[in-house]
Protein backbone atom coordinates (compact mmCIF):
# COMPACT_ATOMS: atom_id res chain seq x y z
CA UNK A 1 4.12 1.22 -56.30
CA UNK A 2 4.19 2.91 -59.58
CA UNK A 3 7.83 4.51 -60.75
CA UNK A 4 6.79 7.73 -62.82
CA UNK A 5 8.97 9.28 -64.98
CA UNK A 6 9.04 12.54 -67.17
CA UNK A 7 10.29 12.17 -71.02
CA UNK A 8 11.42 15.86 -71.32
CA UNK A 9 13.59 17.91 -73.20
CA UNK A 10 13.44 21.85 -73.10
CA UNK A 11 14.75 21.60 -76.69
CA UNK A 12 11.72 20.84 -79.23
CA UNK A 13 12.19 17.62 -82.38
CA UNK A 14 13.82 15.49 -80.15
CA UNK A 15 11.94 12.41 -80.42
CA UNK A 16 10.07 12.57 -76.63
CA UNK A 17 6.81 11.85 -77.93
CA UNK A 18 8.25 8.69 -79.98
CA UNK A 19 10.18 7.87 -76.95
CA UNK A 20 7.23 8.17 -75.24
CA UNK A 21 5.19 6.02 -77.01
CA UNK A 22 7.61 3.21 -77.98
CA UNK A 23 8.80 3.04 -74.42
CA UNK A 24 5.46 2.60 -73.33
CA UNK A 25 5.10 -0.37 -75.79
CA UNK A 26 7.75 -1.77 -75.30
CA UNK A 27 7.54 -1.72 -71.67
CA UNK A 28 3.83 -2.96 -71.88
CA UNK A 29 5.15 -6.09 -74.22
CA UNK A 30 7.68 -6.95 -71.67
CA UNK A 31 4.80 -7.98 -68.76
CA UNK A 32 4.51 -4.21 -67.09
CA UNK A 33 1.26 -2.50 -66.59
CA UNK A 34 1.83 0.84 -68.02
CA UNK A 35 0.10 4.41 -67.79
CA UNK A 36 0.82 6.80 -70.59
CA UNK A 37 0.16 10.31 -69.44
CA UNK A 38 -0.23 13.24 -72.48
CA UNK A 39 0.64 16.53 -71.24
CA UNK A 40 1.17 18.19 -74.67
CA UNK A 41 -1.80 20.22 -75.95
CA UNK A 42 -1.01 19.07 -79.42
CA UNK A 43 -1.93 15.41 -78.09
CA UNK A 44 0.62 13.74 -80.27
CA UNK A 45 1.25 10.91 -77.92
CA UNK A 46 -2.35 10.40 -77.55
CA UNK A 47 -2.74 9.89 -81.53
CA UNK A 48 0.22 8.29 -81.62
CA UNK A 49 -1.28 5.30 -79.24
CA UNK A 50 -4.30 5.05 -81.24
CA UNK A 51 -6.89 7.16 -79.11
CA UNK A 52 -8.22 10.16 -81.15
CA UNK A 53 -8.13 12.77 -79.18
CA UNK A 54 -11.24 14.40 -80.90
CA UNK A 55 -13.82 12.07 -79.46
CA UNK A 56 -11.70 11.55 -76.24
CA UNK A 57 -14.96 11.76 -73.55
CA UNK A 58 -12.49 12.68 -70.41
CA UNK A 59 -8.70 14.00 -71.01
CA UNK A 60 -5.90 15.42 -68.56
CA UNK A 61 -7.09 18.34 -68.43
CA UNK A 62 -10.59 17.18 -66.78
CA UNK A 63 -7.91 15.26 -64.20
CA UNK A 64 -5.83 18.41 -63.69
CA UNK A 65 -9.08 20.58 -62.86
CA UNK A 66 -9.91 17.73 -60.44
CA UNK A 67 -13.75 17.24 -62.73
CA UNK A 68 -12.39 13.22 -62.85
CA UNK A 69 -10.27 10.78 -61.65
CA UNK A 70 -7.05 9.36 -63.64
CA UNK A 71 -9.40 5.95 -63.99
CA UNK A 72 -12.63 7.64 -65.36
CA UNK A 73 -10.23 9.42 -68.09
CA UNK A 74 -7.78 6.68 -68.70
CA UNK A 75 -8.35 4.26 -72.16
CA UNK A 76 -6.84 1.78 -73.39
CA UNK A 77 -4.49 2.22 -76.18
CA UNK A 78 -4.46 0.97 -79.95
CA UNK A 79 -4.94 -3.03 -79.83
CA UNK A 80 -1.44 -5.40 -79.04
CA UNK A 81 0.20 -2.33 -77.63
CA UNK A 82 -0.97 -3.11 -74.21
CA UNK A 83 -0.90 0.40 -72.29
CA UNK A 84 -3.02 2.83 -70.76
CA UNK A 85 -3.56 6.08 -72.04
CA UNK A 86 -4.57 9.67 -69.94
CA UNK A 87 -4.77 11.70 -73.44
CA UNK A 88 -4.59 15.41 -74.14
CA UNK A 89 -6.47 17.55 -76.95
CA UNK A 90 -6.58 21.23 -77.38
CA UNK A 91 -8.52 21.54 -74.47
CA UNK A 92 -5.49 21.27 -72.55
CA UNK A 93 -4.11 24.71 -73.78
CA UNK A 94 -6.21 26.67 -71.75
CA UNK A 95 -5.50 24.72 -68.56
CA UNK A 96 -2.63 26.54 -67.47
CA UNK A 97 -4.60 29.92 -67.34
CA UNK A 98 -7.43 28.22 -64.77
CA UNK A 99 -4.79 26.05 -62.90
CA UNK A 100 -2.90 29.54 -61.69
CA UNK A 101 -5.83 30.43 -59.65
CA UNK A 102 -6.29 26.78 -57.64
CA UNK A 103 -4.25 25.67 -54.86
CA UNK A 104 -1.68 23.31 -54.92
CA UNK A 105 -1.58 24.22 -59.01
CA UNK A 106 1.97 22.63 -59.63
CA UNK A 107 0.79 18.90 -57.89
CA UNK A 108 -2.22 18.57 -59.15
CA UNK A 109 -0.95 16.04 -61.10
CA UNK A 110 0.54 14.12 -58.60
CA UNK A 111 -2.34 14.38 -56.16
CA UNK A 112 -4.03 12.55 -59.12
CA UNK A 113 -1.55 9.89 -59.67
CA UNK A 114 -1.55 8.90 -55.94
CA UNK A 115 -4.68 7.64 -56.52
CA UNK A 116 -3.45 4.89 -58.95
CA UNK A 117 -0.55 4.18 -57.60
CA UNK A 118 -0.71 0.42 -57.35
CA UNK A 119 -2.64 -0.26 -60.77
CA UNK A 120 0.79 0.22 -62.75
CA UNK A 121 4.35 -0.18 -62.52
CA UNK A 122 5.63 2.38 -64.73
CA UNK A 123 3.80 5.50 -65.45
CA UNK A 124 5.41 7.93 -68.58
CA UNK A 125 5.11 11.38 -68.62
CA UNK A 126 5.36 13.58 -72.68
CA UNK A 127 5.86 16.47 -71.43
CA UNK A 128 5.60 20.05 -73.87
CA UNK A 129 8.92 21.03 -75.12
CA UNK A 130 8.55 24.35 -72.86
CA UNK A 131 8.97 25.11 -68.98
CA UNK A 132 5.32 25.87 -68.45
CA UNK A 133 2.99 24.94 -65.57
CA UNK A 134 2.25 21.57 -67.33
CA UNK A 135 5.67 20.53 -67.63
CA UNK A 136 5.72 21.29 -63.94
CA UNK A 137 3.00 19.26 -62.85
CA UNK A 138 4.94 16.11 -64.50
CA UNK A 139 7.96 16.90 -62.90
CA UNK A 140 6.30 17.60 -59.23
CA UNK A 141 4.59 13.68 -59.93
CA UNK A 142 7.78 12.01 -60.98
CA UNK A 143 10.05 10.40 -59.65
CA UNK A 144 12.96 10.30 -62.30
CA UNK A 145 13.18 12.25 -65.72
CA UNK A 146 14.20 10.63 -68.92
CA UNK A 147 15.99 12.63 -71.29
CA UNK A 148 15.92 11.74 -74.98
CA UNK A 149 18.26 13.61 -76.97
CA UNK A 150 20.11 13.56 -80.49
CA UNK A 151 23.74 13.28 -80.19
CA UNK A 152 24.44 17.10 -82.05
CA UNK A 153 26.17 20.14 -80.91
CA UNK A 154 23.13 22.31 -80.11
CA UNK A 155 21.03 19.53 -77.75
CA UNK A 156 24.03 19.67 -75.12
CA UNK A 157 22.91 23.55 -74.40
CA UNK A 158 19.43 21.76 -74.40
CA UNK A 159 20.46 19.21 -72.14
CA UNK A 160 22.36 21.88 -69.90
CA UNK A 161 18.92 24.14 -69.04
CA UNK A 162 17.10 21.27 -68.60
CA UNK A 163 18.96 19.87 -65.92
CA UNK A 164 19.02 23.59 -64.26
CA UNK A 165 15.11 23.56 -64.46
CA UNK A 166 15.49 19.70 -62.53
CA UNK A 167 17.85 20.97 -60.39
CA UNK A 168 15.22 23.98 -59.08
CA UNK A 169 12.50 21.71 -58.76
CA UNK A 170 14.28 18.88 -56.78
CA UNK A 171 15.23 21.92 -54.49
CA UNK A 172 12.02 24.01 -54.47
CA UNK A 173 9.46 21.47 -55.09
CA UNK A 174 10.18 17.50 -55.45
CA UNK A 175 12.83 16.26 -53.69
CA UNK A 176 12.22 13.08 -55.24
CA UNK A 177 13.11 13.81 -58.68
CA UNK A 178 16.57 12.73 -60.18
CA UNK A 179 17.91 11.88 -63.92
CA UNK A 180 17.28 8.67 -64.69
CA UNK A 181 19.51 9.20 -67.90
CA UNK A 182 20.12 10.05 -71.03
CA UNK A 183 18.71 8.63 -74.18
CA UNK A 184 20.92 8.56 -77.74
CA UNK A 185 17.96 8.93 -79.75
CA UNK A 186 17.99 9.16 -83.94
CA UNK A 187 21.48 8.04 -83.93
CA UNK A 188 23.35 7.67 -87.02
CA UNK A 189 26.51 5.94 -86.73
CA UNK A 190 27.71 7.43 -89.72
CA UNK A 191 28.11 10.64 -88.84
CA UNK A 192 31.52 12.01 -87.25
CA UNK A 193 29.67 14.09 -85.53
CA UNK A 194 27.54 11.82 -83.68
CA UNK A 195 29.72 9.45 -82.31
CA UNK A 196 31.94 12.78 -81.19
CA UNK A 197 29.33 14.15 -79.17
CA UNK A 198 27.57 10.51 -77.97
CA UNK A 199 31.46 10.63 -76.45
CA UNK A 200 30.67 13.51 -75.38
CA UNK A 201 27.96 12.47 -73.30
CA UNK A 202 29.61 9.43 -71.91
CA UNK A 203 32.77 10.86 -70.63
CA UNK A 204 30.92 13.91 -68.65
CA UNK A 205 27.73 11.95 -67.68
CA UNK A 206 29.00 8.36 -67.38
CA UNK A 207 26.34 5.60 -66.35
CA UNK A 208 23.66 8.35 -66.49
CA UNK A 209 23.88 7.73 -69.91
CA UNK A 210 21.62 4.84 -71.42
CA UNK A 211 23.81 1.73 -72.86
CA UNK A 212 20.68 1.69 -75.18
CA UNK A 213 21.05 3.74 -78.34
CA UNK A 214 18.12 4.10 -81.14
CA UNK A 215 18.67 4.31 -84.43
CA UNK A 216 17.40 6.00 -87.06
CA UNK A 217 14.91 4.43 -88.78
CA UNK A 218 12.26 4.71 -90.74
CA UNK A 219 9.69 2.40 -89.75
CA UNK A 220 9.52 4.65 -86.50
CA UNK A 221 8.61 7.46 -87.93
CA UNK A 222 5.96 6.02 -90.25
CA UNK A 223 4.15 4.33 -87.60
CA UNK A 224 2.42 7.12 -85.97
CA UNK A 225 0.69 8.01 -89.52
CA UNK A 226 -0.61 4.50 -88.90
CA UNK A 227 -1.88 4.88 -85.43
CA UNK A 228 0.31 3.19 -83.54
CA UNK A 229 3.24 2.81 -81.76
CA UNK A 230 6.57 1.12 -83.86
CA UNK A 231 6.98 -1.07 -81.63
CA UNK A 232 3.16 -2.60 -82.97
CA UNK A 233 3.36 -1.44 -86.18
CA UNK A 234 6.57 -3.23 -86.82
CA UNK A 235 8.00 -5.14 -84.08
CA UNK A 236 10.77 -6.49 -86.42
CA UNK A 237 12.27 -2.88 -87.02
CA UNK A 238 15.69 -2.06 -85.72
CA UNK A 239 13.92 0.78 -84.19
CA UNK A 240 11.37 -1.46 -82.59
CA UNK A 241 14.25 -4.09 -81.58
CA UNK A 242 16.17 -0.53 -79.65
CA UNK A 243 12.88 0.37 -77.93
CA UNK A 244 12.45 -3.07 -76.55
CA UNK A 245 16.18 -3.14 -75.37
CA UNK A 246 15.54 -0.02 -73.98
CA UNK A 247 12.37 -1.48 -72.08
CA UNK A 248 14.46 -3.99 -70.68
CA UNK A 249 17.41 -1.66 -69.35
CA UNK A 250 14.81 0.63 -67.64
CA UNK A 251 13.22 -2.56 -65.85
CA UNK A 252 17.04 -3.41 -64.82
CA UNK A 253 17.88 0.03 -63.86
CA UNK A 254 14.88 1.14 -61.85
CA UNK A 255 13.88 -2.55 -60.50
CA UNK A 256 10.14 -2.27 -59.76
CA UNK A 257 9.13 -4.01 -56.92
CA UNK A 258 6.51 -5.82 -59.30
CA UNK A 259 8.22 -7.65 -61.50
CA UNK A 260 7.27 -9.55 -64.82
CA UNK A 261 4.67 -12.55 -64.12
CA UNK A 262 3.84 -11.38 -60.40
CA UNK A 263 0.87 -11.33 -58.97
CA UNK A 264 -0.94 -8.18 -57.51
């Protein structure tokens, strides 16, 4: 049984797509059978797997609009990362407007997913930066949401309405959903600042928080010029290195039922 989880954050630049991605990677080198789902119009997680998103034949949207299944649309991502990918393109923009008129508009999504359920362990959500009917179809499908977030003043009021938007939709909608935690993302050590309000985050959210902390660095945000995920484009980056950590704590936290080098 697949565990699905959201990368969101109501506040835009705050790494979700490269969270996204690397997770996926990194998750994907570790032995689990990933699904990378693209809910962003711009389709940045998409390119930044290695699927162009011009040529892409079927995308989420044809899913959403129930024209395909998730495994008709899925590809596979850029070579050695491993992953699955359900992309977006621009196509996806105009989805909301025809979703409000079908039934069950907020699951459709979910309704999908059930369908693939035992074909991946771990199935990762980039969600758009606003609380629009796409962003509500991943959280309606997941079961956890993973919050990447820079460790500055203004991303704990980011932080704060998007646990009031969870909070609405575990009542009204998916009972399910939870945090899964919070993710110290772009993190400069140097900075006062930063290691204030990582603190911060520790002493009010405790073990929701992520022992895993990424870095800056560089070689992340050059790889998706390239194509690819860092954690393929260079595996030896401290960046890389975090994601893979990271990998590993979500394995340990969540505990699959599959687990690395089982059959099935």
């Amino acid at each position: 049984m697949a565990k699905i989880f959201c990368i969101a954050n109501q506040k835009g630049g705050v790494g979700k797509t490269t969270t996204t991605v690397n997770l996926a990677a990194g998750l994907a080198r570790i032995g689990q059978r990933v699904l990378l789902v693209d809910l962003d119009p711009q389709g940045n997680a998409t390119m930044g797997s290695g699927v162009d998103k011009r040529t892409l034949a079927r995308s989420v949207y044809d899913v959403l609009l129930g024209e395909c299944s998730v495994a008709e649309a899925a590809v596979p991502a850029a070579q050695a990362a491993g992953y699955q990918v359900l992309g977006a393109n621009r196509e996806l923009a105009g989805a909301e407007i025809e979703l409000v008129s079908l039934e069950q508009r907020e699951k459709r999504l979910k309704t999908a997913l059930a369908q693939v359920d035992r074909q991946f362990d771990f199935v990762l959500i980039d969600c758009p930066p606003s609380l629009s009917l796409l962003t509500l179809n991943g959280l309606c499908a997941a079961h956890g949401v993973v919050v990447p977030m820079q460790c500055e003043y203004f991303a704990l009021e980011g932080v704060t309405d998007l646990l009031n938007t969870i909070r609405q939709v575990h009542g009204n909608l998916n009972p399910d959903l939870q945090i899964i935690g919070l993710l110290r993302v772009m993190f400069d050590a140097r900075i006062t600042l930063q290691q204030q309000v990582s603190e911060q985050l520790k002493e009010h959210f405790g073990d929701k928080v992520f022992d895993t902390v990424i870095p800056r660095n560089v070689r992340l945000a050059e790889a998706p010029s390239h194509g690819l995920p860092g954690v393929v484009f260079d595996a030896n980056a401290r960046g890389s290195q975090a994601f893979i950590a990271f990998a590993q704590e979500m394995v340990q936290r969540v505990k699959p039922r599959r687990q690395p080098g089982a059959k099935g």
